[in-house]
PDB file of N, CA and C in Angstrom:
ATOM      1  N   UNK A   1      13.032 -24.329  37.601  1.00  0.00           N
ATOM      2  CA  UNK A   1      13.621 -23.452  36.603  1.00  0.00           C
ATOM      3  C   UNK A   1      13.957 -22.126  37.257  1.00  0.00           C
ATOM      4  N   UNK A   2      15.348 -21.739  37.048  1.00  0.00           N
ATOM      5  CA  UNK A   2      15.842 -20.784  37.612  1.00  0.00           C
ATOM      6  C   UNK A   2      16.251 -19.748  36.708  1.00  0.00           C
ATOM      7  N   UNK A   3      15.117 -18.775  36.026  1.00  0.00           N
ATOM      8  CA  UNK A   3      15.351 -17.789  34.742  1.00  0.00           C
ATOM      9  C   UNK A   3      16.107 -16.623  35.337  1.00  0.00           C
ATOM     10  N   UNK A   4      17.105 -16.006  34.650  1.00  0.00           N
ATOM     11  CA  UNK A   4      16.835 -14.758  34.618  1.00  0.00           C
ATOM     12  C   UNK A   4      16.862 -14.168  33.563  1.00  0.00           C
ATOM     13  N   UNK A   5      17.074 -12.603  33.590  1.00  0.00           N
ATOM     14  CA  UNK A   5      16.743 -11.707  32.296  1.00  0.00           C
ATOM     15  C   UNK A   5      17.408 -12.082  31.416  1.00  0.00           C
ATOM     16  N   UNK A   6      18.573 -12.327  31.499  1.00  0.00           N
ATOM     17  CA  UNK A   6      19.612 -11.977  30.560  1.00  0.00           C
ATOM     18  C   UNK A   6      19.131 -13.798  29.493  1.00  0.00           C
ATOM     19  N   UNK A   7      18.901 -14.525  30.574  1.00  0.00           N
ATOM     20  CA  UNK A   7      18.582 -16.129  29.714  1.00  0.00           C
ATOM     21  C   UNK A   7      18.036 -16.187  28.733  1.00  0.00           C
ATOM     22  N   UNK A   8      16.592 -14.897  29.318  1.00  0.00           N
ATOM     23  CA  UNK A   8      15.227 -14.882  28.515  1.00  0.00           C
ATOM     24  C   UNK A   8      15.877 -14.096  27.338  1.00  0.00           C
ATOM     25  N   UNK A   9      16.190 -13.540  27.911  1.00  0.00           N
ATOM     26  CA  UNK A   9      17.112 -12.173  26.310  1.00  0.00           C
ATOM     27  C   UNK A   9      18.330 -12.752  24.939  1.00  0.00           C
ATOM     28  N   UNK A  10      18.815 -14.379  25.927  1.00  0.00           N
ATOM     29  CA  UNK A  10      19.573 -14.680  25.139  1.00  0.00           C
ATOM     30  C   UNK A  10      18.916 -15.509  24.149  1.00  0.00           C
ATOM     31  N   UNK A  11      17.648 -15.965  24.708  1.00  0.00           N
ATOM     32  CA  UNK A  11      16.773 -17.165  23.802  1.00  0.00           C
ATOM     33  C   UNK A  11      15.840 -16.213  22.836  1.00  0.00           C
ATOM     34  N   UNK A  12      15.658 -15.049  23.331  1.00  0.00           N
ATOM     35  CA  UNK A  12      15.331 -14.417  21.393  1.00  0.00           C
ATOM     36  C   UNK A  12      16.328 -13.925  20.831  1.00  0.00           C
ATOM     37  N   UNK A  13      17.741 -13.840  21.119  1.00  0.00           N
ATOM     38  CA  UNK A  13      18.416 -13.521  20.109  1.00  0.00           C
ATOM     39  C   UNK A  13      19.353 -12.496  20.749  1.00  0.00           C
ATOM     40  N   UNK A  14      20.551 -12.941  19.814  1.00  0.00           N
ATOM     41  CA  UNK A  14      21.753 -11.873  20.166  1.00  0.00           C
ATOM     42  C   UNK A  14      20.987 -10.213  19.877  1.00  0.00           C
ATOM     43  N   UNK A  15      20.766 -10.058  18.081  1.00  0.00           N
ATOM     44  CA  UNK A  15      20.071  -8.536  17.861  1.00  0.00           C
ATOM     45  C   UNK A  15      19.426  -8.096  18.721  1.00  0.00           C
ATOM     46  N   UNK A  16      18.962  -7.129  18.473  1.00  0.00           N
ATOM     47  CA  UNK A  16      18.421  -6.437  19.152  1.00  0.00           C
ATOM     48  C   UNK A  16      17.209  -6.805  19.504  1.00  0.00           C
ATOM     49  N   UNK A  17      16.173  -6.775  20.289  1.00  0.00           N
ATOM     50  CA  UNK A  17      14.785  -7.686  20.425  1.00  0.00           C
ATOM     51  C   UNK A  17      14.039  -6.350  19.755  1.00  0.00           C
ATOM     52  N   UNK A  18      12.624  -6.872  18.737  1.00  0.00           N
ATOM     53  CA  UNK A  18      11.665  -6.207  18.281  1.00  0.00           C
ATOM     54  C   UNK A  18      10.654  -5.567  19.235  1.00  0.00           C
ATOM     55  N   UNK A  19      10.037  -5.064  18.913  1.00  0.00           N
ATOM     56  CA  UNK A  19       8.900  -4.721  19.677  1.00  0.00           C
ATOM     57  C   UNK A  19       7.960  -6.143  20.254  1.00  0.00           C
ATOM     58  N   UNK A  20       7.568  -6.987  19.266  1.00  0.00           N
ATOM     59  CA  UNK A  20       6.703  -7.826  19.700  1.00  0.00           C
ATOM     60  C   UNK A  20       7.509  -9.111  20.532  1.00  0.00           C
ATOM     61  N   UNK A  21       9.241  -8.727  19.916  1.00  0.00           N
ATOM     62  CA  UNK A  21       9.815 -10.344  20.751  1.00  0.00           C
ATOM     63  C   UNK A  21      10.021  -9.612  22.755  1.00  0.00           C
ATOM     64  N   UNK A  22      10.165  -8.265  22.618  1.00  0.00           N
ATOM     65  CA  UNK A  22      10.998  -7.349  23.430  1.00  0.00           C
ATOM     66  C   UNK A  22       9.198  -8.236  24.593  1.00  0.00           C
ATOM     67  N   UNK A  23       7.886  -7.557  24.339  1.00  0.00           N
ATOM     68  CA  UNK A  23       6.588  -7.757  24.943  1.00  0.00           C
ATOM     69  C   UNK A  23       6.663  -8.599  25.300  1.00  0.00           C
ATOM     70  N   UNK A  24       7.416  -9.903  24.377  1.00  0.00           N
ATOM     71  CA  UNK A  24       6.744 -11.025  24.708  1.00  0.00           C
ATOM     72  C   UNK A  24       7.563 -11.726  25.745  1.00  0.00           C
ATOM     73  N   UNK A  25       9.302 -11.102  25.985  1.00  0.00           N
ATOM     74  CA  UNK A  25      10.052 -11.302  26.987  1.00  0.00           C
ATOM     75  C   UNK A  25       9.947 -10.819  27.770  1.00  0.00           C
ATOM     76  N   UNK A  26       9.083  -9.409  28.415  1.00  0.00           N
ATOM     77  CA  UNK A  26       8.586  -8.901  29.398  1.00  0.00           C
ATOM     78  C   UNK A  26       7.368  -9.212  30.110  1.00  0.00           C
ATOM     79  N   UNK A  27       6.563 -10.391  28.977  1.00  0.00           N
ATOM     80  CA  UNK A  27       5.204 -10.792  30.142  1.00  0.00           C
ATOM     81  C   UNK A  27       6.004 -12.117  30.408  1.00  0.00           C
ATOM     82  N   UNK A  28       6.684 -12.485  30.026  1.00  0.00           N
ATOM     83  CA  UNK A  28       7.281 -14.216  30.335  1.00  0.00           C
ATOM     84  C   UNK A  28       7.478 -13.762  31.567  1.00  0.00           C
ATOM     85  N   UNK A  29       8.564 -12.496  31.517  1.00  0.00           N
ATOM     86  CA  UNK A  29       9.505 -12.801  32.907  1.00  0.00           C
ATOM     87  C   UNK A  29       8.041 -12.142  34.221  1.00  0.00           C
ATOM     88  N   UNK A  30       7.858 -11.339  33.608  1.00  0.00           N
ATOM     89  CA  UNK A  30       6.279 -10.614  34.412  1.00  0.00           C
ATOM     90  C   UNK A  30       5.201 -12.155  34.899  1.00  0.00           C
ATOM     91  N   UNK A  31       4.942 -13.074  34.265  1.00  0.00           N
ATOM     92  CA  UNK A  31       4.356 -14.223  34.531  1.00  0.00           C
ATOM     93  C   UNK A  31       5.346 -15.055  35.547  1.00  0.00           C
ATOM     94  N   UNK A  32       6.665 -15.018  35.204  1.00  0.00           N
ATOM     95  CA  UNK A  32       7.491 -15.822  36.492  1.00  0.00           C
ATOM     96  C   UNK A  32       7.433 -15.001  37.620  1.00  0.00           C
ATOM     97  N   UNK A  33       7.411 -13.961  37.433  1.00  0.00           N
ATOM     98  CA  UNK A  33       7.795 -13.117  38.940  1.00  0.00           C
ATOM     99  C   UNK A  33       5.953 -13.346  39.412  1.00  0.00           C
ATOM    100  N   UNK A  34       5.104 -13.305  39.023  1.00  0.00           N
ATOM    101  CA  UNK A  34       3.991 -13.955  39.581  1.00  0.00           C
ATOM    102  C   UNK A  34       3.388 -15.131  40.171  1.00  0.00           C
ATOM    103  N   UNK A  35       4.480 -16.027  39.840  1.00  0.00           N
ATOM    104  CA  UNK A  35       4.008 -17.475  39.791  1.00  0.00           C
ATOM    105  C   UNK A  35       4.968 -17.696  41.121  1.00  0.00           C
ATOM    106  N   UNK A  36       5.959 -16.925  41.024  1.00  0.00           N
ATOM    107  CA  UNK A  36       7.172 -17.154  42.472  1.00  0.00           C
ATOM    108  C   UNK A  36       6.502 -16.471  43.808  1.00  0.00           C
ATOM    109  N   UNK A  37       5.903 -15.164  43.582  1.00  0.00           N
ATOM    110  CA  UNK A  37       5.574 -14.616  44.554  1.00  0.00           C
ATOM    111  C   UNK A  37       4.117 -15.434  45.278  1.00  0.00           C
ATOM    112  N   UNK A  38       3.532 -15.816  44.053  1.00  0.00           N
ATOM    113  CA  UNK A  38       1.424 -16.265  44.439  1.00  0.00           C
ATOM    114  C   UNK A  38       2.141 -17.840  44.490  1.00  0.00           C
ATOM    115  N   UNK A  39       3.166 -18.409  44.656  1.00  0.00           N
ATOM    116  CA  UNK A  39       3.228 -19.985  44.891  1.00  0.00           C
ATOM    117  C   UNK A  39       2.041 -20.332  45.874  1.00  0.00           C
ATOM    118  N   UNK A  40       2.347 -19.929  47.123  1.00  0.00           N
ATOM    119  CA  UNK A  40       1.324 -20.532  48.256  1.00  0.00           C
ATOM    120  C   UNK A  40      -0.298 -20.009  47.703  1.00  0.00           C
ATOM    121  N   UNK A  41      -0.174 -18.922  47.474  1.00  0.00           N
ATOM    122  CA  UNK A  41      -1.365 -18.951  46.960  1.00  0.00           C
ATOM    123  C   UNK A  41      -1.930 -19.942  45.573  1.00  0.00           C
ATOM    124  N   UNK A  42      -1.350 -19.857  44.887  1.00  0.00           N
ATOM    125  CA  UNK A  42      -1.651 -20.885  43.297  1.00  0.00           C
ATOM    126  C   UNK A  42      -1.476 -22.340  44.771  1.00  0.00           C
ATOM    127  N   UNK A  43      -1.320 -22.870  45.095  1.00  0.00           N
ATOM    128  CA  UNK A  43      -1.359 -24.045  45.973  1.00  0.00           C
ATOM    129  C   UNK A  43      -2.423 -24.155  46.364  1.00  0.00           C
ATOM    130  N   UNK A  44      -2.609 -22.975  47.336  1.00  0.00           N
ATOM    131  CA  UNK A  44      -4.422 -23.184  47.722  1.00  0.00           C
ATOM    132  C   UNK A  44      -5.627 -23.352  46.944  1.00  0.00           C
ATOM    133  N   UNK A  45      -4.876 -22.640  45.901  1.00  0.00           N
ATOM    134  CA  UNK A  45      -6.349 -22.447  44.829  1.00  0.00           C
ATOM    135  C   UNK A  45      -6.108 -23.800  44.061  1.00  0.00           C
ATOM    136  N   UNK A  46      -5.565 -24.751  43.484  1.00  0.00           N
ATOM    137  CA  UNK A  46      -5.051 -25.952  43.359  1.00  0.00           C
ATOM    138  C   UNK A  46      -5.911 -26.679  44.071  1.00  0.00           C
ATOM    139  N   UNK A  47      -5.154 -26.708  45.685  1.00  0.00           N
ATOM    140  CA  UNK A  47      -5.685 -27.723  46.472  1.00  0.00           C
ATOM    141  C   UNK A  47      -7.614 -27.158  46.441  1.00  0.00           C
ATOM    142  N   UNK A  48      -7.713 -26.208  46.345  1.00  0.00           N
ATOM    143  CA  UNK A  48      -9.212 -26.050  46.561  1.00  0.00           C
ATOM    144  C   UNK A  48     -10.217 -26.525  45.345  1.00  0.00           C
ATOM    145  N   UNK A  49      -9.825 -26.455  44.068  1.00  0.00           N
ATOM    146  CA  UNK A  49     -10.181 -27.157  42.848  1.00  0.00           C
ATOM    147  C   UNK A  49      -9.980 -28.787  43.147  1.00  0.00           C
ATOM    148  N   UNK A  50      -9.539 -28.933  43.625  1.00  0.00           N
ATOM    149  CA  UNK A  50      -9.194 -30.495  43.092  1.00  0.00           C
ATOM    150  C   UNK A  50     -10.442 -30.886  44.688  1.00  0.00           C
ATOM    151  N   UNK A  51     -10.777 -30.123  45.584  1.00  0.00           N
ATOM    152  CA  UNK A  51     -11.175 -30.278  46.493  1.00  0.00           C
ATOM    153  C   UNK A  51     -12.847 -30.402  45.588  1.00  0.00           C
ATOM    154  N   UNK A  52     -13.204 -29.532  44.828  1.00  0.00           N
ATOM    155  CA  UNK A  52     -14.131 -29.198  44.618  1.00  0.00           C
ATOM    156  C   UNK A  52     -14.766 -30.033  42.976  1.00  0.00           C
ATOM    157  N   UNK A  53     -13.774 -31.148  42.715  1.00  0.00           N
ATOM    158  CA  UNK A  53     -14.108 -31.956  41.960  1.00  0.00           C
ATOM    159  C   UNK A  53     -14.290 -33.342  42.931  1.00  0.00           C
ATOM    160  N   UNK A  54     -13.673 -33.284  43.651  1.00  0.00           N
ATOM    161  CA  UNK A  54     -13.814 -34.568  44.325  1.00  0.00           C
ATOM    162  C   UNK A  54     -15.777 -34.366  44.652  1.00  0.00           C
ATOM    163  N   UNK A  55     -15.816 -33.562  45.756  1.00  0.00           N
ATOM    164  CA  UNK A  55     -17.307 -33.197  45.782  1.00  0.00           C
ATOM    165  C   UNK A  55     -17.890 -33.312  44.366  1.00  0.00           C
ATOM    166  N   UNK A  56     -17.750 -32.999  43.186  1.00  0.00           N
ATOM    167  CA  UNK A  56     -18.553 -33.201  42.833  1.00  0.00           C
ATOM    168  C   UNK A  56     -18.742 -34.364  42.046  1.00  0.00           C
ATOM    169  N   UNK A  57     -17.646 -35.131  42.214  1.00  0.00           N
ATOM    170  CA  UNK A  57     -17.447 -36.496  42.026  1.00  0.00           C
ATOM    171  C   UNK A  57     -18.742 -37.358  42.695  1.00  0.00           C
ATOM    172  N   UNK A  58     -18.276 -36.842  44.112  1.00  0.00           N
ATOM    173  CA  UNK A  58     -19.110 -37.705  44.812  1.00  0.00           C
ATOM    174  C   UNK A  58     -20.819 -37.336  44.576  1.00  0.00           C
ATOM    175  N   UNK A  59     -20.911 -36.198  44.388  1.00  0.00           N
ATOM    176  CA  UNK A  59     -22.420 -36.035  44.132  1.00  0.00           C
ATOM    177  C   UNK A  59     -22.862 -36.724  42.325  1.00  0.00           C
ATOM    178  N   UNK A  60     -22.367 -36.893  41.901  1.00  0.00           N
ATOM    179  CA  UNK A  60     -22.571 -37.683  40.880  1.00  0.00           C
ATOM    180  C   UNK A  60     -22.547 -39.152  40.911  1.00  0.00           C
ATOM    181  N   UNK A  61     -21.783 -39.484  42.066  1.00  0.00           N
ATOM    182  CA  UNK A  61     -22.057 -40.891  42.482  1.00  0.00           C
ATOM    183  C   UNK A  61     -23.376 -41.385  42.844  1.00  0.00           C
ATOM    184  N   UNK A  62     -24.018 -40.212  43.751  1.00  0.00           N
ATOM    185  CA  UNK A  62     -24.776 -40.489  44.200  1.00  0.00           C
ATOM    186  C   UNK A  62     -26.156 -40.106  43.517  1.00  0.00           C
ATOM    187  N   UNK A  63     -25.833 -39.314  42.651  1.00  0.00           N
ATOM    188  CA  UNK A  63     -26.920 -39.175  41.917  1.00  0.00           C
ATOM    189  C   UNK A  63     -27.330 -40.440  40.761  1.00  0.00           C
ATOM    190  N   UNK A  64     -26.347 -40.980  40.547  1.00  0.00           N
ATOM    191  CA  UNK A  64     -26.383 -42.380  39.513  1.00  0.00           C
ATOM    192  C   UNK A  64     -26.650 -43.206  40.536  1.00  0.00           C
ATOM    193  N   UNK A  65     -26.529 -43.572  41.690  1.00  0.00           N
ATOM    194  CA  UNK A  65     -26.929 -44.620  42.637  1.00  0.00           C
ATOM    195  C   UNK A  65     -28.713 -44.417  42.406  1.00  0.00           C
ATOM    196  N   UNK A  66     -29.088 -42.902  43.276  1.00  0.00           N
ATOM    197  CA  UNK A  66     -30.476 -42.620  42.723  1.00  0.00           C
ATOM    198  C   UNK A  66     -30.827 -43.152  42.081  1.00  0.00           C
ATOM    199  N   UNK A  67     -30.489 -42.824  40.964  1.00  0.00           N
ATOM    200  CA  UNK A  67     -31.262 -43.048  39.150  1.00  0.00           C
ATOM    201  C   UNK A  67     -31.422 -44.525  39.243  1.00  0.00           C
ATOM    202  N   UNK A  68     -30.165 -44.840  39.635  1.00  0.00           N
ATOM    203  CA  UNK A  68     -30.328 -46.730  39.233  1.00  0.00           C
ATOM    204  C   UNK A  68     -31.480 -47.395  40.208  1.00  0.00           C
ATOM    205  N   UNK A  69     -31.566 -46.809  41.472  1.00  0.00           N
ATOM    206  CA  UNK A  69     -32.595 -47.220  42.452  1.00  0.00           C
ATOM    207  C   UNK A  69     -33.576 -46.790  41.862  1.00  0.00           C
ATOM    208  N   UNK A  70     -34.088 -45.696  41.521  1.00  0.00           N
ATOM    209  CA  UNK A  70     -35.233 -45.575  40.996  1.00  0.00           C
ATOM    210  C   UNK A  70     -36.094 -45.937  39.748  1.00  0.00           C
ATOM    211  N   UNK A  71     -34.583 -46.030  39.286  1.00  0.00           N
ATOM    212  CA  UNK A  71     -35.067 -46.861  37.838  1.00  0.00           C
ATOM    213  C   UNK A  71     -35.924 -48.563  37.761  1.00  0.00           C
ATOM    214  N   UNK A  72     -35.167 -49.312  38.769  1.00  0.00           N
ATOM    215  CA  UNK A  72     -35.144 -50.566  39.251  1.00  0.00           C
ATOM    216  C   UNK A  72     -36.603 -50.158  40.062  1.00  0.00           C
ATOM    217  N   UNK A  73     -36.915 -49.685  40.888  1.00  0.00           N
ATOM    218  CA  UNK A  73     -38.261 -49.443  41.674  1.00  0.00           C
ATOM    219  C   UNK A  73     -39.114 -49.780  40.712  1.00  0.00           C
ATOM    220  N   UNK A  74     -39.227 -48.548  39.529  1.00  0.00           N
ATOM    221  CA  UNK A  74     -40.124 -48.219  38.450  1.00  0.00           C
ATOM    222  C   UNK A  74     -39.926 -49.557  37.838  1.00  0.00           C
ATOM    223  N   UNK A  75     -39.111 -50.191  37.519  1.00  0.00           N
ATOM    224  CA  UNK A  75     -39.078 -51.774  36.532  1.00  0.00           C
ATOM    225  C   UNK A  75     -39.733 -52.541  37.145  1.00  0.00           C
ATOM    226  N   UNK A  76     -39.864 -52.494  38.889  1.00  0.00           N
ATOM    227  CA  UNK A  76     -40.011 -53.207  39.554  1.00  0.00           C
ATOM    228  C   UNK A  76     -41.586 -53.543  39.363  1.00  0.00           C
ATOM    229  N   UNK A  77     -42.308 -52.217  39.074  1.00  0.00           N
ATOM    230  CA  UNK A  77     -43.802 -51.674  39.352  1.00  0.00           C
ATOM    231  C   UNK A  77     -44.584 -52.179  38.321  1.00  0.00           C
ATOM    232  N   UNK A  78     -43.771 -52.164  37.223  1.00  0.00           N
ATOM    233  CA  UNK A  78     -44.022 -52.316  36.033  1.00  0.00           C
ATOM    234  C   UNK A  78     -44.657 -54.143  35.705  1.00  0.00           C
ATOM    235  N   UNK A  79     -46.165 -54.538  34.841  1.00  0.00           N
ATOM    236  CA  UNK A  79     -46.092 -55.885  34.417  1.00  0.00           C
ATOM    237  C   UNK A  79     -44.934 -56.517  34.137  1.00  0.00           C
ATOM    238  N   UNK A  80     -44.874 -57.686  33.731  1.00  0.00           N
ATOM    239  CA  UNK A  80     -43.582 -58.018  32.811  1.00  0.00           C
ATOM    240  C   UNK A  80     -44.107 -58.393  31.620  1.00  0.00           C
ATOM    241  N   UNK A  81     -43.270 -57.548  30.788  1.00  0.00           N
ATOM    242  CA  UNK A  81     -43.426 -57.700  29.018  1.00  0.00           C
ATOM    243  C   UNK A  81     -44.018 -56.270  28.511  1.00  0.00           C
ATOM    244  N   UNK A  82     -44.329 -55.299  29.063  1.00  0.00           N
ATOM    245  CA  UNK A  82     -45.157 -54.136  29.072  1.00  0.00           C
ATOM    246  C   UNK A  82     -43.288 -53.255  28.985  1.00  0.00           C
ATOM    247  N   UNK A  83     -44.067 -52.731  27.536  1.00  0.00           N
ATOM    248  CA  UNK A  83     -43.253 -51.621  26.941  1.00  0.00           C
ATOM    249  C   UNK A  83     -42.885 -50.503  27.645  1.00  0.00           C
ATOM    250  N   UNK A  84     -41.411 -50.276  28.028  1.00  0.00           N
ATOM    251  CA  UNK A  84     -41.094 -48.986  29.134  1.00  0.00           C
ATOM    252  C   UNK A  84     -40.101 -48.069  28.464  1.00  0.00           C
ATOM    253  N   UNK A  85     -40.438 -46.989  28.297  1.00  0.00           N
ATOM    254  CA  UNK A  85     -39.429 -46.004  27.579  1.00  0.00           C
ATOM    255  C   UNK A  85     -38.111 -45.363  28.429  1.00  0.00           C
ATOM    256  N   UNK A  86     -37.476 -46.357  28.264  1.00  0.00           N
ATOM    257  CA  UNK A  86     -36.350 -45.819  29.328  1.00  0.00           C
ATOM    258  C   UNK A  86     -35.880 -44.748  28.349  1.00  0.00           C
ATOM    259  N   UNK A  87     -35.216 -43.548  29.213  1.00  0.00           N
ATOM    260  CA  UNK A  87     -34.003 -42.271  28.152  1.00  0.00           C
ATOM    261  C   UNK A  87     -33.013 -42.715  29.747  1.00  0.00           C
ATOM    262  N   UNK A  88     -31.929 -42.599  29.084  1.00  0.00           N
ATOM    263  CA  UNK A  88     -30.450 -42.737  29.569  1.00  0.00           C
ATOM    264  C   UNK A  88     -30.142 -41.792  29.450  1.00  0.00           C
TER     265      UNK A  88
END
């Protein structure tokens, strides 16, 4: 998307813009001129989130691997037929 002023000015209206439409066409275009300049940056911070779910993806893998091993140990230990209060 390739905005400029005059686009943003034509999509609230020929009249004159209000106070609150006039604000609200000055943080739009104020939010594009941010988003053009911080691209590489908004990228990194992107790639670094998505970095930082994967991790914790994986530590949740492994924490349910745990649980299930330990759970199975403890079943293991256990008589058979003897009442065990599992919480999930």
């Amino acid at each position: 998307m390739n905005f400029q002023a005059k686009d943003l000015m034509e999509l609230v209206g020929e009249k004159k813009p209000t106070n609150p439409r006039k604000k609200f066409v000055i943080r739009l275009l104020n939010c594009i001129r941010d988003l053009r300049s911080n691209e590489s940056l908004n990228r990194k911070q992107i790639d670094y989130l998505l970095y930082q779910i994967e991790q914790r993806d994986k530590m949740i893998d492994e924490l349910r691997e745990k649980n299930i091993a330990l759970l199975s140990q403890r079943l293991s230990e256990h008589k058979p037929f003897q009442r065990l209060n599992i919480v999930a």
